[in-house]
Each structure stands twice: as C-alpha cells, then as structure tokens.
C-alpha atoms as a PDB file:
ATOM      1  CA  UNK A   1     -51.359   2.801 -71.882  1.00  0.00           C
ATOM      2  CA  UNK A   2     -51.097   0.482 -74.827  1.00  0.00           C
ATOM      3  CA  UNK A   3     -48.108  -0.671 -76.782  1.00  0.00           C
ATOM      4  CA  UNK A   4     -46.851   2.438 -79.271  1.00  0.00           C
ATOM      5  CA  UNK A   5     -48.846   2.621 -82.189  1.00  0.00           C
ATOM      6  CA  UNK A   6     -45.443   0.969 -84.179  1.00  0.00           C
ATOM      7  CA  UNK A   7     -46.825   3.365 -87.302  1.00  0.00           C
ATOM      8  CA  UNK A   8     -46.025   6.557 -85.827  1.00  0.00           C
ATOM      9  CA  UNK A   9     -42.357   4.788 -85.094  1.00  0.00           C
ATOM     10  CA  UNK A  10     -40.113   6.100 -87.826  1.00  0.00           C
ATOM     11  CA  UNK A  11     -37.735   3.028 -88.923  1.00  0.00           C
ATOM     12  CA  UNK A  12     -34.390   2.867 -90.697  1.00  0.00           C
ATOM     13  CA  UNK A  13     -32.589   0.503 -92.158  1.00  0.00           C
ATOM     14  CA  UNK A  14     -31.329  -2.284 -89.684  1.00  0.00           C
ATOM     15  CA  UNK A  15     -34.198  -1.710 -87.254  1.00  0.00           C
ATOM     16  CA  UNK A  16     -36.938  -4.272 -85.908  1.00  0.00           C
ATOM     17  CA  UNK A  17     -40.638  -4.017 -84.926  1.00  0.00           C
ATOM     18  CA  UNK A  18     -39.639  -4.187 -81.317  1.00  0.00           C
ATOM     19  CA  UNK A  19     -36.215  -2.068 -81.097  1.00  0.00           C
ATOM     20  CA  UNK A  20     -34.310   0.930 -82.768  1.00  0.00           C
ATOM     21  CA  UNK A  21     -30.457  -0.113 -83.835  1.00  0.00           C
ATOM     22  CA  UNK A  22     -27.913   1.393 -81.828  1.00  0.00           C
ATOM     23  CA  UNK A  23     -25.237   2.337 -83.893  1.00  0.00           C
ATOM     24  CA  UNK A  24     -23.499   4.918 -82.013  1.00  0.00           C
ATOM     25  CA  UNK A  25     -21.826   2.244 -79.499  1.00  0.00           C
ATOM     26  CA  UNK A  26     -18.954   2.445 -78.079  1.00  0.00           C
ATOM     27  CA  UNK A  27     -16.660  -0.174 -79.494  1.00  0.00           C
ATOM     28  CA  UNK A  28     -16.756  -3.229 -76.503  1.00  0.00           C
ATOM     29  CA  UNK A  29     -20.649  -3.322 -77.122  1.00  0.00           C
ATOM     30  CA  UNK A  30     -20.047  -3.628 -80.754  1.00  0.00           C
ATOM     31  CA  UNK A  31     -17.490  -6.325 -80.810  1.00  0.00           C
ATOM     32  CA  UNK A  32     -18.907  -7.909 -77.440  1.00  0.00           C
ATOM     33  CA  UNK A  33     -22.490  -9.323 -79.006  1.00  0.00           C
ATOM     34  CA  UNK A  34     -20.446 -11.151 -81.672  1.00  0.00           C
ATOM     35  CA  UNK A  35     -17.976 -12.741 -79.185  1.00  0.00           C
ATOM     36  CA  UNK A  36     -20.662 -13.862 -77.079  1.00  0.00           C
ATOM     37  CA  UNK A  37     -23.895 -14.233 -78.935  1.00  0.00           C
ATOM     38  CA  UNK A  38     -26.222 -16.085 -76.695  1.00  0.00           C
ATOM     39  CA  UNK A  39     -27.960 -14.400 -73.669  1.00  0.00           C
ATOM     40  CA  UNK A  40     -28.101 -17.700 -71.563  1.00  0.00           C
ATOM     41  CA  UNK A  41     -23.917 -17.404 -71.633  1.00  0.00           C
ATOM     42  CA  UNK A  42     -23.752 -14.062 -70.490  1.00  0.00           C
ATOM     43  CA  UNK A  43     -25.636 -13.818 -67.541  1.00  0.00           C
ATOM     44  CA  UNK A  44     -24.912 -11.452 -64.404  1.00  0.00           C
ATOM     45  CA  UNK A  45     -27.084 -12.437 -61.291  1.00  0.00           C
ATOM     46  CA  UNK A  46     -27.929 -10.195 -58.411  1.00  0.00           C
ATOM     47  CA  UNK A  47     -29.612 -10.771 -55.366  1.00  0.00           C
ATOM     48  CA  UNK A  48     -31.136  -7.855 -53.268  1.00  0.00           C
ATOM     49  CA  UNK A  49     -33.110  -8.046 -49.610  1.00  0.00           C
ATOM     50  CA  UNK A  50     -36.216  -4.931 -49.278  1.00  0.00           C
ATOM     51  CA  UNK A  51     -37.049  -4.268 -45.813  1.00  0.00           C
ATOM     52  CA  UNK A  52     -40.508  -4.704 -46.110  1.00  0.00           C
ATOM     53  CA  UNK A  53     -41.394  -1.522 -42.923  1.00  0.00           C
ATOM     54  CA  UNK A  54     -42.150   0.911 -44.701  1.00  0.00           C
ATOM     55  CA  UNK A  55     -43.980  -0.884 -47.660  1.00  0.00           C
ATOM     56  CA  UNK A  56     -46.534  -2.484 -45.336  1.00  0.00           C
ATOM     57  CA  UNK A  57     -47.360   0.187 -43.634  1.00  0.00           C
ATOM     58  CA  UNK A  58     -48.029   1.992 -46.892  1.00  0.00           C
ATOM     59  CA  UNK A  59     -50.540  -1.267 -47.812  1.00  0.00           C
ATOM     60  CA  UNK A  60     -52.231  -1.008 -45.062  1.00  0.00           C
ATOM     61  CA  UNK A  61     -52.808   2.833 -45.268  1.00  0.00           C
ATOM     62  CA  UNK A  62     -54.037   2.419 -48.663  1.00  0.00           C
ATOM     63  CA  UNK A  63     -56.391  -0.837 -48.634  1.00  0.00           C
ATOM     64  CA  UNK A  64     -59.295  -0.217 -45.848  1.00  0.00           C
ATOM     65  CA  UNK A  65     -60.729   2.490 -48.974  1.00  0.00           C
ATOM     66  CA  UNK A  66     -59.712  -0.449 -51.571  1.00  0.00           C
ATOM     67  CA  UNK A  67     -62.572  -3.186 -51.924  1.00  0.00           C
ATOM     68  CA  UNK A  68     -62.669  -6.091 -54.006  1.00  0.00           C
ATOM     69  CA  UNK A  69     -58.952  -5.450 -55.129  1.00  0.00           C
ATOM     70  CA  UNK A  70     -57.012  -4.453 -52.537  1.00  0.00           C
ATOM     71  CA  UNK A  71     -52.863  -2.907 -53.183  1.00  0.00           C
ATOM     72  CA  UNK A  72     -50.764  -5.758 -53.084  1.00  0.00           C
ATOM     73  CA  UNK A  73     -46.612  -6.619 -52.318  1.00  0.00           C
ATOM     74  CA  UNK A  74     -46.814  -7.483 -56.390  1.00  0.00           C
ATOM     75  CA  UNK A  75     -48.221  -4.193 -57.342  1.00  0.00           C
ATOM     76  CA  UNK A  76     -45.477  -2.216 -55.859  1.00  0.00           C
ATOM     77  CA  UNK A  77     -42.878  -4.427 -57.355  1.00  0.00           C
ATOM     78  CA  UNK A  78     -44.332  -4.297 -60.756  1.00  0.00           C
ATOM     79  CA  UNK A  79     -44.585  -0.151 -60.469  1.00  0.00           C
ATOM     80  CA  UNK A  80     -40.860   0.014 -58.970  1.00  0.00           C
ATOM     81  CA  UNK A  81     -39.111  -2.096 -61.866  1.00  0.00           C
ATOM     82  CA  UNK A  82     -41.277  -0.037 -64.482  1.00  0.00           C
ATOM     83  CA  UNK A  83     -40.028   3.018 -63.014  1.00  0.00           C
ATOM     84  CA  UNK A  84     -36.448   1.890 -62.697  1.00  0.00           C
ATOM     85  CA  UNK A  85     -36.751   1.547 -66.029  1.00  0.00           C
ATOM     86  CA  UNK A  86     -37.942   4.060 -67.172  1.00  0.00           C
ATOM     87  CA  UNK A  87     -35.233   6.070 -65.329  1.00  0.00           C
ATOM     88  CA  UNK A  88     -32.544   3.539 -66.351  1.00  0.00           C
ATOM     89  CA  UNK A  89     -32.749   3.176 -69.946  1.00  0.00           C
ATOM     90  CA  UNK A  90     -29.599   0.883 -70.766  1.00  0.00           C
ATOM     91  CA  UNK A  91     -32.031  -2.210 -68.723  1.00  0.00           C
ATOM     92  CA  UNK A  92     -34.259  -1.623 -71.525  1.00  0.00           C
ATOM     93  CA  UNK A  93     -31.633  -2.665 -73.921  1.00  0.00           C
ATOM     94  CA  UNK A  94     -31.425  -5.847 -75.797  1.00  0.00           C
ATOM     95  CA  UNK A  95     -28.515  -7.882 -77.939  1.00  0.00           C
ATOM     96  CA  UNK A  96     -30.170  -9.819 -80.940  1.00  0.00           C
ATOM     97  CA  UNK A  97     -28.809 -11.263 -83.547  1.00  0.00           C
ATOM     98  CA  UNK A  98     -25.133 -10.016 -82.669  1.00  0.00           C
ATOM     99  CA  UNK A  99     -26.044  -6.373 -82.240  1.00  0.00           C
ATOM    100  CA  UNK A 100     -27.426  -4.209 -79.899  1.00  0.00           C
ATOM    101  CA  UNK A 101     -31.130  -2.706 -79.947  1.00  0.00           C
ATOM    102  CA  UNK A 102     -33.392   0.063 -77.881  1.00  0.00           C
ATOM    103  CA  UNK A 103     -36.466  -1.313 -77.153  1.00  0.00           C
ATOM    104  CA  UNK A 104     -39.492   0.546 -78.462  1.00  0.00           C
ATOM    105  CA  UNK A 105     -41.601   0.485 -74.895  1.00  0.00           C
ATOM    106  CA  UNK A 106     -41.348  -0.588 -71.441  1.00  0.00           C
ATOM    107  CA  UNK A 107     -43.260  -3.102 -70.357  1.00  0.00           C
ATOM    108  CA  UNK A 108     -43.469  -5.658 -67.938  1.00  0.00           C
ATOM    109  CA  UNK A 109     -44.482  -9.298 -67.978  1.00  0.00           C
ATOM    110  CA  UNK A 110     -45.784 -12.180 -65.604  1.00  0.00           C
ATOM    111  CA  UNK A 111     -47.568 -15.708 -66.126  1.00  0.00           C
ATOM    112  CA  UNK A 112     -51.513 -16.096 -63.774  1.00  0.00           C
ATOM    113  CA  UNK A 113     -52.214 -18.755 -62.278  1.00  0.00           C
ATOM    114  CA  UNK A 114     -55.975 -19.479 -63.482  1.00  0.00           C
ATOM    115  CA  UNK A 115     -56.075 -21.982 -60.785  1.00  0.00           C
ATOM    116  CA  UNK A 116     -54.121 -22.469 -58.006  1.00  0.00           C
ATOM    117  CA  UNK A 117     -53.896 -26.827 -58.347  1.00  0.00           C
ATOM    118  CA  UNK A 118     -51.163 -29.191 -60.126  1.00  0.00           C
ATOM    119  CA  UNK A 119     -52.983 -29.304 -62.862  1.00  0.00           C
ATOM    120  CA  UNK A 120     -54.438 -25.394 -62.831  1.00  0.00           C
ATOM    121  CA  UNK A 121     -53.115 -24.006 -66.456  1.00  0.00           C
ATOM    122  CA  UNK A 122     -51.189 -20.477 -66.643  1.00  0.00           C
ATOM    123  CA  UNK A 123     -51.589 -17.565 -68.959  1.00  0.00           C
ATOM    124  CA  UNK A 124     -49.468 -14.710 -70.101  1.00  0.00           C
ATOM    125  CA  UNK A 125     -49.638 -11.290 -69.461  1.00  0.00           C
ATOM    126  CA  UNK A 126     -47.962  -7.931 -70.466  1.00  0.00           C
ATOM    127  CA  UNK A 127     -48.437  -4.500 -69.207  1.00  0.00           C
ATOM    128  CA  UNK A 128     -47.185  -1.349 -70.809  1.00  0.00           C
ATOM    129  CA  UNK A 129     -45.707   1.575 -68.792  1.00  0.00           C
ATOM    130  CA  UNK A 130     -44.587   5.305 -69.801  1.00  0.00           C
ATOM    131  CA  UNK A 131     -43.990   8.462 -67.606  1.00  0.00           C
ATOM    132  CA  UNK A 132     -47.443   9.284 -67.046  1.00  0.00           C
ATOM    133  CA  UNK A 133     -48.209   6.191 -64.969  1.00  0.00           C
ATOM    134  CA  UNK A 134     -47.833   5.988 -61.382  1.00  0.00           C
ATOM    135  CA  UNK A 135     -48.776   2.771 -59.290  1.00  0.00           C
ATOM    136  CA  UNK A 136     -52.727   3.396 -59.275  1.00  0.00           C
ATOM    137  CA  UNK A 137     -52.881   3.004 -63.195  1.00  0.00           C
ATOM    138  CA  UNK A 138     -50.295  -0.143 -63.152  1.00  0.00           C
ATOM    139  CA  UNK A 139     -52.618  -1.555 -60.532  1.00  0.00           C
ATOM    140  CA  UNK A 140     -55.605  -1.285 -62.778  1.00  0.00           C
ATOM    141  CA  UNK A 141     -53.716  -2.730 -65.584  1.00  0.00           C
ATOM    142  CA  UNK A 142     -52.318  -5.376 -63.756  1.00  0.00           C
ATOM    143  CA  UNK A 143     -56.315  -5.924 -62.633  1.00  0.00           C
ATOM    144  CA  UNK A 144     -57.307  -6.263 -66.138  1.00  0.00           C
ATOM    145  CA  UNK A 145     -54.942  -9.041 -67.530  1.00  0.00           C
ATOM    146  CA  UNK A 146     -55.537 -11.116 -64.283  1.00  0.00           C
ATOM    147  CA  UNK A 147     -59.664 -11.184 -65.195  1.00  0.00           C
ATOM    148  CA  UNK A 148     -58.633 -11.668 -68.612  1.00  0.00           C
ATOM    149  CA  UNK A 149     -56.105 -14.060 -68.333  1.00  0.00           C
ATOM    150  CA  UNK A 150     -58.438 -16.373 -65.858  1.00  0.00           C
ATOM    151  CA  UNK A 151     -61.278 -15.713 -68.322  1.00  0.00           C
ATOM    152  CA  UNK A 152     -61.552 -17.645 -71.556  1.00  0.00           C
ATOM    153  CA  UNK A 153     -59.367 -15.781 -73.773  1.00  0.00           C
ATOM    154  CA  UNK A 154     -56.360 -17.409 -75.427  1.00  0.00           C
ATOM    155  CA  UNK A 155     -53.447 -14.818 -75.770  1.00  0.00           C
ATOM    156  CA  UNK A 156     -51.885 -15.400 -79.336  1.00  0.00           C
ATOM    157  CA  UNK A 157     -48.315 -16.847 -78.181  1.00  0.00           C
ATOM    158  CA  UNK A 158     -50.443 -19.652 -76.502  1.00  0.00           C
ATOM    159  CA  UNK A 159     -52.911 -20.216 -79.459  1.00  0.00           C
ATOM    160  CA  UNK A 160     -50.144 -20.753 -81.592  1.00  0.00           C
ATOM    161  CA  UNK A 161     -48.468 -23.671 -79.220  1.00  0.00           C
ATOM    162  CA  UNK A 162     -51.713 -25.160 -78.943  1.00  0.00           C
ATOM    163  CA  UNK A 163     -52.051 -25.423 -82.815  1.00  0.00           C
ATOM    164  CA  UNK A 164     -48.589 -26.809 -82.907  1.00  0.00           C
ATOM    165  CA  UNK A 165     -49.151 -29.377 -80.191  1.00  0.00           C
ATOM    166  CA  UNK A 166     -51.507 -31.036 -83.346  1.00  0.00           C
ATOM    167  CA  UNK A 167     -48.794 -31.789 -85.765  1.00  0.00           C
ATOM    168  CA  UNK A 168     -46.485 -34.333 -86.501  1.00  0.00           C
ATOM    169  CA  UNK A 169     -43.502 -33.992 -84.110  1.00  0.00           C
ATOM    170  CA  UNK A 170     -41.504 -33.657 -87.229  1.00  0.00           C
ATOM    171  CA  UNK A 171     -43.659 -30.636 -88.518  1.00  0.00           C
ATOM    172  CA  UNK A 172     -43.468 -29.281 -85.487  1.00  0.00           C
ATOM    173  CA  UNK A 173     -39.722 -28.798 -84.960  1.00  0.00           C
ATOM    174  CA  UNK A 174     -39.371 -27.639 -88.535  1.00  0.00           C
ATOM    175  CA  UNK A 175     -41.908 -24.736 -87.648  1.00  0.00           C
ATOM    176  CA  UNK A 176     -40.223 -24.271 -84.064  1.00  0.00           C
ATOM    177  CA  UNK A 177     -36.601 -23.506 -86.474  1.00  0.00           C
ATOM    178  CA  UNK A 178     -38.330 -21.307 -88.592  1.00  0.00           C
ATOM    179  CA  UNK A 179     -39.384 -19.059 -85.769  1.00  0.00           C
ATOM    180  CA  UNK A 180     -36.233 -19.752 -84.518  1.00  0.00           C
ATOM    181  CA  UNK A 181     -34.566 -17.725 -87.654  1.00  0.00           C
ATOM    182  CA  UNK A 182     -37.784 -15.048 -87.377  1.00  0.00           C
ATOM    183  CA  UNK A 183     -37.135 -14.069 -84.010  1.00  0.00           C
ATOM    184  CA  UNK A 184     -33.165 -13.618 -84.648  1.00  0.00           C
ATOM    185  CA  UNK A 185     -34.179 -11.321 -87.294  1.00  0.00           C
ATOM    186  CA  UNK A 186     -36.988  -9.385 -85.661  1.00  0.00           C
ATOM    187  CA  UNK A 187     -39.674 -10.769 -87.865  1.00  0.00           C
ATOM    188  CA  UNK A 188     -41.452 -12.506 -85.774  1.00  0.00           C
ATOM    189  CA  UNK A 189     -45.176 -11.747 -85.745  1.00  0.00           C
ATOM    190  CA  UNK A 190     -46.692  -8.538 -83.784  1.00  0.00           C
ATOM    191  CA  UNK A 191     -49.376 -10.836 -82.823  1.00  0.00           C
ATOM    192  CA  UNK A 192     -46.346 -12.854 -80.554  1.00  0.00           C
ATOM    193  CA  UNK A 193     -44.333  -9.889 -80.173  1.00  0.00           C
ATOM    194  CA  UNK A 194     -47.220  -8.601 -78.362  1.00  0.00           C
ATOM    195  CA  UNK A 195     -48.499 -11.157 -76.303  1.00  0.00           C
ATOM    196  CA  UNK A 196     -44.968 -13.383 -75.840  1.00  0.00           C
ATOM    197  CA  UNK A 197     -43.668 -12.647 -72.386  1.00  0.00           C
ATOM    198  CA  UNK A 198     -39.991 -13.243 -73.505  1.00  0.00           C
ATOM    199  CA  UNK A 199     -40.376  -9.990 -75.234  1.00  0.00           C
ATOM    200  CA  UNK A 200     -40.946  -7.711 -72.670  1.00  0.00           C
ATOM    201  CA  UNK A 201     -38.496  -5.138 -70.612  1.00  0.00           C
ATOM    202  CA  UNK A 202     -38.898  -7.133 -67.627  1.00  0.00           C
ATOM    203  CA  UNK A 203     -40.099 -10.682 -67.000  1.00  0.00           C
ATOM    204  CA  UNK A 204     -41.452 -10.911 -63.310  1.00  0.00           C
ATOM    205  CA  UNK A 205     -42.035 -14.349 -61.451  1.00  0.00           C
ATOM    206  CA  UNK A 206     -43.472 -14.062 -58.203  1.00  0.00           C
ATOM    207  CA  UNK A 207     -42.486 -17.812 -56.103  1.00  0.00           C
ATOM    208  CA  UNK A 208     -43.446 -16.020 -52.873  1.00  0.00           C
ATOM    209  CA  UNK A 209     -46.908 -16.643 -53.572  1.00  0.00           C
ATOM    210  CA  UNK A 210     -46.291 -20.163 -53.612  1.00  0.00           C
ATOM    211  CA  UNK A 211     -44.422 -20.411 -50.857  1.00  0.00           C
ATOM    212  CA  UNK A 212     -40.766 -20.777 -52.530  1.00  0.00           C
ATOM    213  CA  UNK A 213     -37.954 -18.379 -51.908  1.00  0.00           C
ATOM    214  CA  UNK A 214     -36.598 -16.280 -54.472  1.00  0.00           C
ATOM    215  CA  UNK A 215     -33.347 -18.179 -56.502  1.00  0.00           C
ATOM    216  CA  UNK A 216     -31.591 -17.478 -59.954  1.00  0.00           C
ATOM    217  CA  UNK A 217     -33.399 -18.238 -63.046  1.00  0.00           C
ATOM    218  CA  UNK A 218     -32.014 -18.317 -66.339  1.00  0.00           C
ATOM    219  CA  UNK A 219     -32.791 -15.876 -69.390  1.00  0.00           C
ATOM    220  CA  UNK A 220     -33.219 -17.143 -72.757  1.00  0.00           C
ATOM    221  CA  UNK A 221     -32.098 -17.032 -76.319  1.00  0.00           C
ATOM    222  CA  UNK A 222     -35.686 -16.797 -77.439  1.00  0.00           C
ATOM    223  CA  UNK A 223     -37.249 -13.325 -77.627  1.00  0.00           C
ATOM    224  CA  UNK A 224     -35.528 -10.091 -76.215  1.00  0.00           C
ATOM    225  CA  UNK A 225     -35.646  -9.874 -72.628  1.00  0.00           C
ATOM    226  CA  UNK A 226     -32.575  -8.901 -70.639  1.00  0.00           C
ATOM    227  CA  UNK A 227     -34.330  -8.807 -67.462  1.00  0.00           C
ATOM    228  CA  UNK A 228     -35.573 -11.378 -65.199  1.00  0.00           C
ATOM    229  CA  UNK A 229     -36.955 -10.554 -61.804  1.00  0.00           C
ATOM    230  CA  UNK A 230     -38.224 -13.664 -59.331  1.00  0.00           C
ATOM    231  CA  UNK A 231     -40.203 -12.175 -56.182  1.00  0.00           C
ATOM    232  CA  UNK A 232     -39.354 -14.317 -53.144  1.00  0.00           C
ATOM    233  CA  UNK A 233     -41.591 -15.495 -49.919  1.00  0.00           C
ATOM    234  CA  UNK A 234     -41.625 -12.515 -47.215  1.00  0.00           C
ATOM    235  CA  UNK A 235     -39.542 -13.946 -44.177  1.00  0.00           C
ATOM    236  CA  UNK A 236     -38.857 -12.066 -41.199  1.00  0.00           C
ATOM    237  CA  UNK A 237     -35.186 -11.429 -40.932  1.00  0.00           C
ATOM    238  CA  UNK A 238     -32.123  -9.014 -39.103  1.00  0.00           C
ATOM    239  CA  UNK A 239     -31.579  -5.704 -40.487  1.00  0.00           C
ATOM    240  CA  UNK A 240     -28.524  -4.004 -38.863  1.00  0.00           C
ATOM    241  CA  UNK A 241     -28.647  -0.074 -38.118  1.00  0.00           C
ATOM    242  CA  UNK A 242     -25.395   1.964 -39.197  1.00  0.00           C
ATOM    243  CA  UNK A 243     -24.250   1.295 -35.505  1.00  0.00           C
ATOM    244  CA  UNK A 244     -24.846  -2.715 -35.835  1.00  0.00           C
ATOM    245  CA  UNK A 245     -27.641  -3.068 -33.608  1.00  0.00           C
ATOM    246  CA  UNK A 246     -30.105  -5.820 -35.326  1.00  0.00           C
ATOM    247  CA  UNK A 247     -34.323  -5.599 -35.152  1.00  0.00           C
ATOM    248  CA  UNK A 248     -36.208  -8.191 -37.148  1.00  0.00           C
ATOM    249  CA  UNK A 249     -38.264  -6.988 -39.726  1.00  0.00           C
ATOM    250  CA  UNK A 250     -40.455  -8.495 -42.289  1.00  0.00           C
ATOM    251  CA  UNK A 251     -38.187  -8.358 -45.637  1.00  0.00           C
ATOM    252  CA  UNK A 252     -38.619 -10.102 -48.888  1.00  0.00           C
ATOM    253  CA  UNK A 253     -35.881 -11.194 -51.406  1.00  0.00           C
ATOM    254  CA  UNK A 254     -35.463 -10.296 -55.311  1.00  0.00           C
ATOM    255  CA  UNK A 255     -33.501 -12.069 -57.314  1.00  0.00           C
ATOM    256  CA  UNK A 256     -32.488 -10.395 -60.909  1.00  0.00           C
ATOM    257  CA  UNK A 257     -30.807 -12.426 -63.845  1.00  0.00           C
ATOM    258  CA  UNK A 258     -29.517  -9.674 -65.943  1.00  0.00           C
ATOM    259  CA  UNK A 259     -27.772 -10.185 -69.716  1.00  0.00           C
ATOM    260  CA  UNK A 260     -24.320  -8.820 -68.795  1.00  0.00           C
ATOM    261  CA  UNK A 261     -23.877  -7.306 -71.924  1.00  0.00           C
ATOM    262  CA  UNK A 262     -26.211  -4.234 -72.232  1.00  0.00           C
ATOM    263  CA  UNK A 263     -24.438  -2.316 -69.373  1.00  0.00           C
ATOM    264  CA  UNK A 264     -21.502  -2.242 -66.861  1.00  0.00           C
ATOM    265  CA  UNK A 265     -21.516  -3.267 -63.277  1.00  0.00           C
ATOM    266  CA  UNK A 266     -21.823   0.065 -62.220  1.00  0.00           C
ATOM    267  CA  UNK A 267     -25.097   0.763 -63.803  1.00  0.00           C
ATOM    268  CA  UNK A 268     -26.322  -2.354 -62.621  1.00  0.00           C
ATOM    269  CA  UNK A 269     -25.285  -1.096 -58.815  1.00  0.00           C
ATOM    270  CA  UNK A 270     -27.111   2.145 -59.427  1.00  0.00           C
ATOM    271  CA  UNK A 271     -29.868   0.468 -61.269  1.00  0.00           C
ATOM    272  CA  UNK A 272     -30.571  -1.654 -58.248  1.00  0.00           C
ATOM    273  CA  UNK A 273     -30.291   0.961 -55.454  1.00  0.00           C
ATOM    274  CA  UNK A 274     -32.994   2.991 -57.348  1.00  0.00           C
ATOM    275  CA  UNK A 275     -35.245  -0.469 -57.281  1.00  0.00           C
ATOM    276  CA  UNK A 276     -34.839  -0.314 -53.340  1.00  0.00           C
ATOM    277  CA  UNK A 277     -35.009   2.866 -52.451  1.00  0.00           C
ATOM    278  CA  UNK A 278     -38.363   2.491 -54.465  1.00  0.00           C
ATOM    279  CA  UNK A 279     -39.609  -0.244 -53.042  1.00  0.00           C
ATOM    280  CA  UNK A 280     -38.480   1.161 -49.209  1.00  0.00           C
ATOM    281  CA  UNK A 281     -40.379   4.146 -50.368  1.00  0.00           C
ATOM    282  CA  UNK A 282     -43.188   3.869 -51.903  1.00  0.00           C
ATOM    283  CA  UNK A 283     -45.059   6.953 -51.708  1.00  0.00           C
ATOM    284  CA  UNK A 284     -42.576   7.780 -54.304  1.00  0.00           C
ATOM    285  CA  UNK A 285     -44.589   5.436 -56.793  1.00  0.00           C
ATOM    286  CA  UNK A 286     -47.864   7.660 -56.369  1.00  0.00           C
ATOM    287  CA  UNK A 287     -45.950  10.248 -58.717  1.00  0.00           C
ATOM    288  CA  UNK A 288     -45.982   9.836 -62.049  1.00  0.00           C
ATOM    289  CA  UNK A 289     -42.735   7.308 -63.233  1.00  0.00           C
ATOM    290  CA  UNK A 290     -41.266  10.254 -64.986  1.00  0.00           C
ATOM    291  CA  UNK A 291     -40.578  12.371 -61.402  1.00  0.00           C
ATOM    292  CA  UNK A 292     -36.871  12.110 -60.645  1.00  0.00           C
ATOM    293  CA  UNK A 293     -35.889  10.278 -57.519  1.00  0.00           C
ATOM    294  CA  UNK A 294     -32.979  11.026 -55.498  1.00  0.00           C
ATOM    295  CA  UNK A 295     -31.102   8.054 -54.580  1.00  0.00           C
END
C-alpha cells in the first residue's frame, strides 16, 4: 500500500497535509499542548522484555520455503507495531503547533545501513500499513526500500541536506528556520513529508543488529512522530512461571519513547500488552492487521 492519495482526503479549515484537527478534545488535551509545547519535554519512556520462544520457532517454521530473503526478528517487530497501531489509534496521534492532530496513515519508519563500516552512509525508509496487510506484504515492503535504499537513489529529505551542505553556513541556518516555521504549520513539502522519517507513526531503530542493547532515545520537535521504538540485542535471560520457577530463554528488549501527551498511562499499558502478546504470538500477524486480537 502507498501513502493515501491526500486528494481523495477531504480537508477543513485548521487541517494539515499529514493530519485531520481534532477538535472534539476533551479539555486537558486542549489546554495541555499549549502548556507544554515541545515533544522533547514531554516524554514518557517504557521499557518492555518479549520472550523470544515462541517467535523463533515461528522463524524457523517459516524460512526453510523462504530463499534469498528469509523472515526476520525485524519483520515481526515492524508488522506488530503497525498492527498495534492500527488497533490503537490515540499512538497515531500527534501535538503540533500547540494542538492536537490525527494522522492521515500509519506508517512506519527505519534508517539502512548501505554498508555495514564507520564510514558506510544510511538511508531513509518509510513503509505504509492499513488493515489489509498482514506480515507477508510488510515483509515485501520492507524488501523493497532495503534494495532501494542500498541502490543509488537519493530519497528527497536527503537530497535536500545534501544541497544545503553547499551553502554558506549563514544561508544555511536561515533556510533550516524557515523549515523550521513550515513544519510547525504543516506546510512543509509532500516531497519531505513523504520521505522524512520524523514524520511517520512509528520511528523504529534496530541497535541489536549492531550489537548494542536497547536504551531510551529522545523524540524530537521536528516533524510529527510520537513514537519511537529502539530494538535491542537478543540476550538469553530468566523468565519466571506464575509459580516463580525461572528457565532461560532467548528474549529481546524494546524500548519506546512515547510523547506523553496524546494519551493516558492506561492506554499506553494496554497499548503495550497488545505489542507483546503480538510479538509472543505471531501467527496472529499472518491475519490481516484489521482482525481483532484478544489480549
């Protein structure tokens, strides 16, 4: 699936190109955005350990018919937070400019590697999800931007920084403030709104395949994401039955930096038990996202 064709969107006044004004709020999330404007100062974070059992044995049940580009730890954890999503609307929320928006799509974003080395440059890459997807179609996406990205093709957000890296330092903070003021107001170009990964429902940073364990990271004031997932190194650790008896098992670690403001606590709590029962379940993800999931 593609981003929604933002013609067939119908927009009113006070809308952007990327969200639909909420102006039915309750009167905390209207009065909340203008206390605390910035994302970066209203940050939540939650950490949350998968037991890895059931996952790897549905890899390896899956991957002896898969050549060339096998199902990965990555794949599932891309098709679980789409789906959480999906199912949890309020994550796809996001504060600009003091007031509270619906985001037009879900998506999900992630920087490749095009070569594993100190010096190996990175490219950006965004994936669109609805109902009809299941994990075989986010796979195939998720296929596509890697050959893409580690192909020759500049994605717009990075064209533009590479123009700007030409100018006059001078020049170039004066541009940098004037996107600055676009992106508060939602005008930024569909061209970056598109290809940005700071504009997505969910930005995704897997450290486990470098080798680093999963840690807070920060949000930012720039774009619209409210989301920020980092995938940690798989490590064998205890997990206690409801009696207390402990059995190691291979696990892996999330850590989610979530903007505070969009929802409570509790729909965090919720939002993050339906990510693990996901991810402990994963024959759930060969449904299409839109199948309700008892958790």
């Amino acid at each position: 699936m593609q981003k929604p064709d933002m013609k067939k969107i119908k927009k009113r006044w006070g809308d952007r190109k990327d969200g639909r004004l909420l102006r039915d709020t309750d009167s905390m999330h209207l009065i909340i955005p203008m206390l605390f404007p910035d994302r970066c100062n209203n940050e939540a974070f939650i950490s949350e350990t998968i037991d890895l059992t059931n996952l790897n044995a549905w890899l390896a049940a899956h991957n002896p018919t898969e050549d060339g580009f096998p199902y990965k730890l990555f794949h599932v954890i891309v098709s679980a937070v789409l789906k959480t999503v999906i199912h949890r609307p309020l994550m796809n929320r996001f504060i600009a400019n003091k007031n509270l928006y619906e985001r037009n799509w879900v998506s999900a974003s992630f920087t490749v590697k095009k070569e594993f080395a100190d010096d190996g440059g990175e490219a950006l890459a965004i994936l669109y999800a609805d109902g009809e997807d299941t994990i075989g179609t986010v796979r195939e996406k998720i296929r596509d931007q890697v050959r893409s990205c580690r192909g020759d093709t500049v994605d717009a957000s990075t064209g533009v920084m590479d123009a700007l890296q030409k100018l006059p330092r001078f020049l170039v903070k004066a541009i940098v403030a004037f996107m600055r003021m676009l992106d508060r107001h939602g005008k930024v170009p569909q061209s970056m709104i598109d290809s940005d990964p700071y504009y997505a429902s969910v930005l995704l940073s897997n450290l486990g395949s470098i080798k680093l364990k999963a840690g807070y990271h920060h949000l930012a004031n720039w774009g619209t994401t409210s989301c920020f997932c980092v995938i940690g190194e798989k490590k064998m650790r205890p997990v206690f039955d409801e009696n207390g008896n402990a059995e190691m098992r291979d696990t892996v670690t999330l850590g989610l930096t979530v903007d505070e403001r969009i929802a409570d606590g509790y729909y965090f709590s919720k939002s993050v038990r339906l990510l693990k029962k996901l991810l402990e379940n994963p024959e759930l993800l060969e449904l299409p996202f839109s199948t309700e999931v008892d958790y």
